[in-house]
N, C-alpha and C. Protein backbone atom coordinates (compact mmCIF):
# COMPACT_ATOMS: atom_id res chain seq x y z
N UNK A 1 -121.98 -15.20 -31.65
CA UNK A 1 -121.66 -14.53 -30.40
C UNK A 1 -122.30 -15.28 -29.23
N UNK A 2 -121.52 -15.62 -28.23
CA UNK A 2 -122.20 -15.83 -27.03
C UNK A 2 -123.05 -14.87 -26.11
N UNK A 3 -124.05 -15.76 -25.45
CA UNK A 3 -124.95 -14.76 -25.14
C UNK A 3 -124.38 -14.37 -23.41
N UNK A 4 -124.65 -13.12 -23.17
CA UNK A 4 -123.59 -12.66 -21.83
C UNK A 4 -124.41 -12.61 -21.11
N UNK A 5 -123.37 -12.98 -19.69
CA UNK A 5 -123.97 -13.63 -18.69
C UNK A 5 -124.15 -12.14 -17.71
N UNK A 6 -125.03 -12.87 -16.85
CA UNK A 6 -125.49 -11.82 -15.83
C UNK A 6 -124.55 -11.77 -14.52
N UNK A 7 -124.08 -10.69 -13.91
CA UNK A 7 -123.08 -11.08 -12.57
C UNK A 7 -123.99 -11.07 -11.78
N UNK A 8 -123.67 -12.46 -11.04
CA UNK A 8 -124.55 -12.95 -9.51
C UNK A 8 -124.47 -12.35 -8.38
N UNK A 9 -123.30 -11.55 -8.02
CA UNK A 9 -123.26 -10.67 -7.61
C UNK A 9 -124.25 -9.32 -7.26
N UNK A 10 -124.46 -8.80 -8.28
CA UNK A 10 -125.54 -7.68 -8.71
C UNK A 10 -126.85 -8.94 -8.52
N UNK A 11 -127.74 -9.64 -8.99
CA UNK A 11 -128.83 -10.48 -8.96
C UNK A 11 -129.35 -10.58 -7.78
N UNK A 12 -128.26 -11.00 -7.00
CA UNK A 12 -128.64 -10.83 -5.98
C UNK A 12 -128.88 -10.14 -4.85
N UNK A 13 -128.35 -8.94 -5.41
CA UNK A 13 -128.48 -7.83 -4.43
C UNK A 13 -129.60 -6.82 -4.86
N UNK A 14 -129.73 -6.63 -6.36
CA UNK A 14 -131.06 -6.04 -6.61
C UNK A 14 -132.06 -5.87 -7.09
N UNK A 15 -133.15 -5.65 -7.51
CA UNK A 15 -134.73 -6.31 -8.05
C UNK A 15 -134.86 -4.66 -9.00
N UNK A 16 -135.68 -4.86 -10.09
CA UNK A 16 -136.44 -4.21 -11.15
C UNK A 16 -137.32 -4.16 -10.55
N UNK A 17 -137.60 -2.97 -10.55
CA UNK A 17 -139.49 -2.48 -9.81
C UNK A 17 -140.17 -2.89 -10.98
N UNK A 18 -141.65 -2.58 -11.14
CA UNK A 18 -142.26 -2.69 -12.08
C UNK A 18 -142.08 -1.04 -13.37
N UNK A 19 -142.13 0.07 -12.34
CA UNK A 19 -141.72 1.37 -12.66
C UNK A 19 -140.09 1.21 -13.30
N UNK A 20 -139.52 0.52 -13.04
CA UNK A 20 -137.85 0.20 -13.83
C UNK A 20 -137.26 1.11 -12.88
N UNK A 21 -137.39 1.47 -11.61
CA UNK A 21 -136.29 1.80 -10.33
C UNK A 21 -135.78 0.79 -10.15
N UNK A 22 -134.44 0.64 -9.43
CA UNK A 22 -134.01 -0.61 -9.41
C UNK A 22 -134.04 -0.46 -7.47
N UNK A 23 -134.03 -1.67 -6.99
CA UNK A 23 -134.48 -1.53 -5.48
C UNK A 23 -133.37 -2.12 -4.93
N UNK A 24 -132.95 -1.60 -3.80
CA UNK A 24 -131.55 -2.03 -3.04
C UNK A 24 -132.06 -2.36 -1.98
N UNK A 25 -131.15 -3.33 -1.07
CA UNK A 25 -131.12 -3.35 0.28
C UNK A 25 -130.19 -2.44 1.05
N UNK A 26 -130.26 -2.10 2.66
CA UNK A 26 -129.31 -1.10 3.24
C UNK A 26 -127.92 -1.85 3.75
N UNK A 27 -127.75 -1.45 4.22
CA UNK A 27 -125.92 -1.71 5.13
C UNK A 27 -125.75 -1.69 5.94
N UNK A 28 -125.07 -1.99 6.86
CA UNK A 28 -124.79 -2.36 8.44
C UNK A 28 -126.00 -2.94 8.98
N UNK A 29 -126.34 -3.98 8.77
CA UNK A 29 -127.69 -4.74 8.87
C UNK A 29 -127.10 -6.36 9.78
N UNK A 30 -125.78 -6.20 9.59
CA UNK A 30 -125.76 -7.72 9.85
C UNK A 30 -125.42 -8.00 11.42
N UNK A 31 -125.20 -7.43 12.26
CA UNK A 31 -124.77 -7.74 13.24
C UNK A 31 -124.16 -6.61 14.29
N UNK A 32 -123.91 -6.58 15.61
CA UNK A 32 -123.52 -5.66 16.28
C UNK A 32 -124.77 -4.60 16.35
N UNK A 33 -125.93 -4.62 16.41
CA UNK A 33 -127.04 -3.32 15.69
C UNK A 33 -126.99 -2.98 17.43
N UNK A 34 -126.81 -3.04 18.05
CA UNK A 34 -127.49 -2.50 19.69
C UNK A 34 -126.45 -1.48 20.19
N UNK A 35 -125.41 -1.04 18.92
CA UNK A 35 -124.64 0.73 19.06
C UNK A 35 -125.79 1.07 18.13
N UNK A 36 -126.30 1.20 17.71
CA UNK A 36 -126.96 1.97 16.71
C UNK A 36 -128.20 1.92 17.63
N UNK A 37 -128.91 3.65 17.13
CA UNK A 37 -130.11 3.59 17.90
C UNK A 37 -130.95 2.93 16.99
N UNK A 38 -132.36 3.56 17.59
CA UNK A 38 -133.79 2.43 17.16
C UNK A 38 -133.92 3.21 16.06
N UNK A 39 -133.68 4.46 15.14
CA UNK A 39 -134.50 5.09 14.67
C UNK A 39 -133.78 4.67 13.55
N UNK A 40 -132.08 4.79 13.96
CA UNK A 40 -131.58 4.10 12.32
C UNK A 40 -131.72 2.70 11.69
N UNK A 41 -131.84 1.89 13.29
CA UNK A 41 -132.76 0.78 12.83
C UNK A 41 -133.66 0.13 11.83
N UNK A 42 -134.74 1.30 12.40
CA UNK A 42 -135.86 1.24 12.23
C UNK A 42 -136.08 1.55 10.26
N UNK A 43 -134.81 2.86 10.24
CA UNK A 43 -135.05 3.57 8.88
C UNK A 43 -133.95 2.52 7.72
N UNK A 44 -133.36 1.72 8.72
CA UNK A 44 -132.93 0.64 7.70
C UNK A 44 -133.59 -1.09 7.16
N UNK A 45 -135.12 -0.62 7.80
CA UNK A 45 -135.63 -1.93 7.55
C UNK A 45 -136.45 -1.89 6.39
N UNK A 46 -136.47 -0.67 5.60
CA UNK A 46 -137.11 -0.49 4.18
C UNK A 46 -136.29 -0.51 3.13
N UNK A 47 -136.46 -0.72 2.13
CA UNK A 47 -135.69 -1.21 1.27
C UNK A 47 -135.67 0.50 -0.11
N UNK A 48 -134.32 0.74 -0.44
CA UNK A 48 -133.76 1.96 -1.04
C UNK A 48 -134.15 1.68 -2.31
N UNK A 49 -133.76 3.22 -3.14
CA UNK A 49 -134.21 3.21 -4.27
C UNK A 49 -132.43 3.36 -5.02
N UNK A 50 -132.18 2.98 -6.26
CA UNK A 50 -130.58 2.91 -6.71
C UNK A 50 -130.70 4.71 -7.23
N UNK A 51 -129.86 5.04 -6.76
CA UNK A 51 -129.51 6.96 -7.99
C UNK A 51 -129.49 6.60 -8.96
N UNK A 52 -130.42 7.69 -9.69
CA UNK A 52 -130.56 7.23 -11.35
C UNK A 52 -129.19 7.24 -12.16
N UNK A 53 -128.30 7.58 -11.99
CA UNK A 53 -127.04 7.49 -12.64
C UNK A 53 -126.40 6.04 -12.83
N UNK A 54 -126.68 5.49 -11.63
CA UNK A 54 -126.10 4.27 -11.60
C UNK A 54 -127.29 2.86 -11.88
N UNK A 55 -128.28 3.12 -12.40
CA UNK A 55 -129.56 2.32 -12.93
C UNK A 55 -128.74 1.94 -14.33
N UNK A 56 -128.23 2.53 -15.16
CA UNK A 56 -127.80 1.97 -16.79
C UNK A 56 -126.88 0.53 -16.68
N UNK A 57 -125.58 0.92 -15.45
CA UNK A 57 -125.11 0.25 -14.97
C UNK A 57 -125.68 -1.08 -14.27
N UNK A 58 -126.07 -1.07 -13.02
CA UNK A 58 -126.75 -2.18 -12.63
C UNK A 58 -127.74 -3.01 -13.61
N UNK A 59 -128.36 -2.34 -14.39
CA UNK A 59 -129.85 -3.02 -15.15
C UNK A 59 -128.44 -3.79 -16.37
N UNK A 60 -127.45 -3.75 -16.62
CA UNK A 60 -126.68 -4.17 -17.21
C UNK A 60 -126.12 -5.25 -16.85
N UNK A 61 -125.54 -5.37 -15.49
CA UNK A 61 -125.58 -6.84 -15.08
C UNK A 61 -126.59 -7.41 -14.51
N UNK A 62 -127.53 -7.45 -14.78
CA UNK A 62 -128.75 -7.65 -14.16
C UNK A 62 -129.41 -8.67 -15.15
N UNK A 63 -129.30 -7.81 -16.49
CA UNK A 63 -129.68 -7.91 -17.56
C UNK A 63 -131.07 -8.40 -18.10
């Protein structure tokens, strides 16, 4: 059997805590930010936690 590959996709978008949460980045981050106020800004410069439902999934292409 070949050994299966990881999608680069997913790799790069999210990290294994040490706790096994998997850690996301937010959205609408890239450009245009000065319609948006400071506070959503502000609350998008920390980095999210994935819903546990969808952790089996991701840690799967992740692998």
């Amino acid at each position: 059997m070949p050994k299966m590959k990881s999608v680069k996709g997913a790799v790069k978008r999210f990290k294994v805590k040490k706790n096994g949460q998997v850690k996301r980045g937010t959205a609408f981050r890239s450009h245009i930010l000065t319609k948006q106020d400071a506070d959503t800004r502000r609350g998008q410069n920390t980095s999210k936690v994935i819903a546990k439902v969808d952790e089996k999934n991701i840690k799967g292409m992740i692998n």
